[in-house]
C-alpha atoms as a PDB file:
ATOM      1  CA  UNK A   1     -98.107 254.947  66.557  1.00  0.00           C
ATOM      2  CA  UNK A   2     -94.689 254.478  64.841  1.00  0.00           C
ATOM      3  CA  UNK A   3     -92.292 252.177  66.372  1.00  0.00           C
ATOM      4  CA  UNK A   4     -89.948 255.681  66.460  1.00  0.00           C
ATOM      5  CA  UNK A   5     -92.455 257.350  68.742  1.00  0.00           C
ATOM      6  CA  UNK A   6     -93.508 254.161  70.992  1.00  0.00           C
ATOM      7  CA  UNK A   7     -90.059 253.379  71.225  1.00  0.00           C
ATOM      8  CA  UNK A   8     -89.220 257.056  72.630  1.00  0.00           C
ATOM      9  CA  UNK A   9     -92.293 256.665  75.140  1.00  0.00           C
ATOM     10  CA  UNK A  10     -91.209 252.959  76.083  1.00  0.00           C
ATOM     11  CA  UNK A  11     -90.727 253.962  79.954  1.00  0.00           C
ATOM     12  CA  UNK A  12     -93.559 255.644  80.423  1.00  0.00           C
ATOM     13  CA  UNK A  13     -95.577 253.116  78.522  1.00  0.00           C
ATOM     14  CA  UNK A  14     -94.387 250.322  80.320  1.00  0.00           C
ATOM     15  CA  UNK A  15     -96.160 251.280  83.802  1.00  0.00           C
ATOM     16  CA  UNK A  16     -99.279 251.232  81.869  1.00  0.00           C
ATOM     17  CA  UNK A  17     -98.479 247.748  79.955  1.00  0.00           C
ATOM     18  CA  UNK A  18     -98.236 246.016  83.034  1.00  0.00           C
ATOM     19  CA  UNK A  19    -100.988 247.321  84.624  1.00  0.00           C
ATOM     20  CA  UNK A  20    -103.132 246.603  82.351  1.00  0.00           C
ATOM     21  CA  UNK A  21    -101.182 243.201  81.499  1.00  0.00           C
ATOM     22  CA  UNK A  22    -100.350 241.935  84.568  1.00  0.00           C
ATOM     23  CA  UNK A  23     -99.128 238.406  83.185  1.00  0.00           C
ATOM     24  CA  UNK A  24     -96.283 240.720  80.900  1.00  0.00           C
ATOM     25  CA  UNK A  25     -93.399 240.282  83.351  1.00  0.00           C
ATOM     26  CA  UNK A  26     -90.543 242.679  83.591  1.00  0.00           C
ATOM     27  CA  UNK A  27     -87.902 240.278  81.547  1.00  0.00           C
ATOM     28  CA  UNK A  28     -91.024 239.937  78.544  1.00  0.00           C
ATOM     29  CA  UNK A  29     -91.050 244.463  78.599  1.00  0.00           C
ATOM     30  CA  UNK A  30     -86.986 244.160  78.782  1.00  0.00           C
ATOM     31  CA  UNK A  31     -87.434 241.993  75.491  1.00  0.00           C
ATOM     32  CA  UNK A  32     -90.033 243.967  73.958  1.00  0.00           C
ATOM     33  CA  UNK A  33     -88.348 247.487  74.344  1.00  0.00           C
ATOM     34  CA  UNK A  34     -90.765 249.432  72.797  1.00  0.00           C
ATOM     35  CA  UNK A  35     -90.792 247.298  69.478  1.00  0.00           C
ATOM     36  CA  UNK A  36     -94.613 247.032  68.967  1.00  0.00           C
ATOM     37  CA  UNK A  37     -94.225 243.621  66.602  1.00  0.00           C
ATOM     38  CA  UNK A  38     -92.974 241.897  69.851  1.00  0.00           C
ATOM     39  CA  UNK A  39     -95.242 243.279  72.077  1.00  0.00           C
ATOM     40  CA  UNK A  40     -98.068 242.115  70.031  1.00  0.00           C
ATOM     41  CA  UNK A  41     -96.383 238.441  69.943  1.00  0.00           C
ATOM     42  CA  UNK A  42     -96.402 238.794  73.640  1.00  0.00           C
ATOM     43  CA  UNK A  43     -99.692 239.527  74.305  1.00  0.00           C
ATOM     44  CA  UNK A  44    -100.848 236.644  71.984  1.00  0.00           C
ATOM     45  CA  UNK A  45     -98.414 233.844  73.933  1.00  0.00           C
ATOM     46  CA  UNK A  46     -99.308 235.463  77.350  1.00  0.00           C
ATOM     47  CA  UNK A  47    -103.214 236.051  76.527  1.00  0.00           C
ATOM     48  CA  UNK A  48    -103.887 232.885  73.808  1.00  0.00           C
ATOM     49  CA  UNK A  49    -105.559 235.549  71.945  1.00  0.00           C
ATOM     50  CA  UNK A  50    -105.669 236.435  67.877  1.00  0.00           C
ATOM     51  CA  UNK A  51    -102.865 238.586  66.918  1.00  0.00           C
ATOM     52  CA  UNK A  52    -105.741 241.102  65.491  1.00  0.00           C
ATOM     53  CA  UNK A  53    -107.187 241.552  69.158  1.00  0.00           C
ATOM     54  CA  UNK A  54    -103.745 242.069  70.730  1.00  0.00           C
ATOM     55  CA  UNK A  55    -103.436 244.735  68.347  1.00  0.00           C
ATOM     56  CA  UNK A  56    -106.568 246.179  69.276  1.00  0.00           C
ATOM     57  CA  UNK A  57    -105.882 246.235  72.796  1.00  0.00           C
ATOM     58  CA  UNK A  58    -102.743 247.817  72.172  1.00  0.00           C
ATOM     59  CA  UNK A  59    -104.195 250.803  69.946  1.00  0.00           C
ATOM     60  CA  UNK A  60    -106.701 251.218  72.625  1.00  0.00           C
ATOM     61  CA  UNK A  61    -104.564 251.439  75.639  1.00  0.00           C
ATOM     62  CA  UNK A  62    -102.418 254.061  73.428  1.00  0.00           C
ATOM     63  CA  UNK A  63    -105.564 256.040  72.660  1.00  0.00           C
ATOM     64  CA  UNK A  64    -106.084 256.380  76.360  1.00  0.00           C
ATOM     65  CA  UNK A  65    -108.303 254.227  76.738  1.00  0.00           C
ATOM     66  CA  UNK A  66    -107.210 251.964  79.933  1.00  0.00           C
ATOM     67  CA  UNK A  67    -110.443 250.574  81.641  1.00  0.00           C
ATOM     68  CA  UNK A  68    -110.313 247.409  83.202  1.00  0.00           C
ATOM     69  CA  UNK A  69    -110.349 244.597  81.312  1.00  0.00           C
ATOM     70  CA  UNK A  70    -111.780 241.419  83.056  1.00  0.00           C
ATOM     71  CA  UNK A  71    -110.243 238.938  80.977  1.00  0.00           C
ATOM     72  CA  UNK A  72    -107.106 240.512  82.107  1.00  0.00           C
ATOM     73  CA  UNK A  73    -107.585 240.358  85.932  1.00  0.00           C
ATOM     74  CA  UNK A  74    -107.329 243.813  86.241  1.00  0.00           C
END
């Protein structure tokens, strides 16, 4: 997704973000605002995981793909 387009869906996006990533807290999504760079950076200090698998994540929670994730408590 361009940063144009996930920028545009940022509020409905952010529901799923921190469902999915409950340690994202609302000041980290007020930071991000729908820049996906930052987002990515977040996940990695949040998670401790490579920047290639927050990417991943990412791509897959835009393709609709939200199943629980364990690692992620949720």
């Amino acid at each position: 997704m361009d940063s144009n387009r996930l920028e545009g869906k940022w509020k409905q996006l952010r529901g799923s973000l921190r469902e999915r990533w409950g340690k994202l807290t609302d000041d980290d999504l007020d930071q991000i605002q729908g820049k996906e760079e930052v987002l990515i950076g977040k996940l990695q200090e949040r998670y401790g995981i490579a920047r290639d698998r927050a990417r991943e994540e990412f791509e897959e929670l835009l393709r609709g793909s939200s199943a629980p994730d364990e690692r992620h408590g949720t």
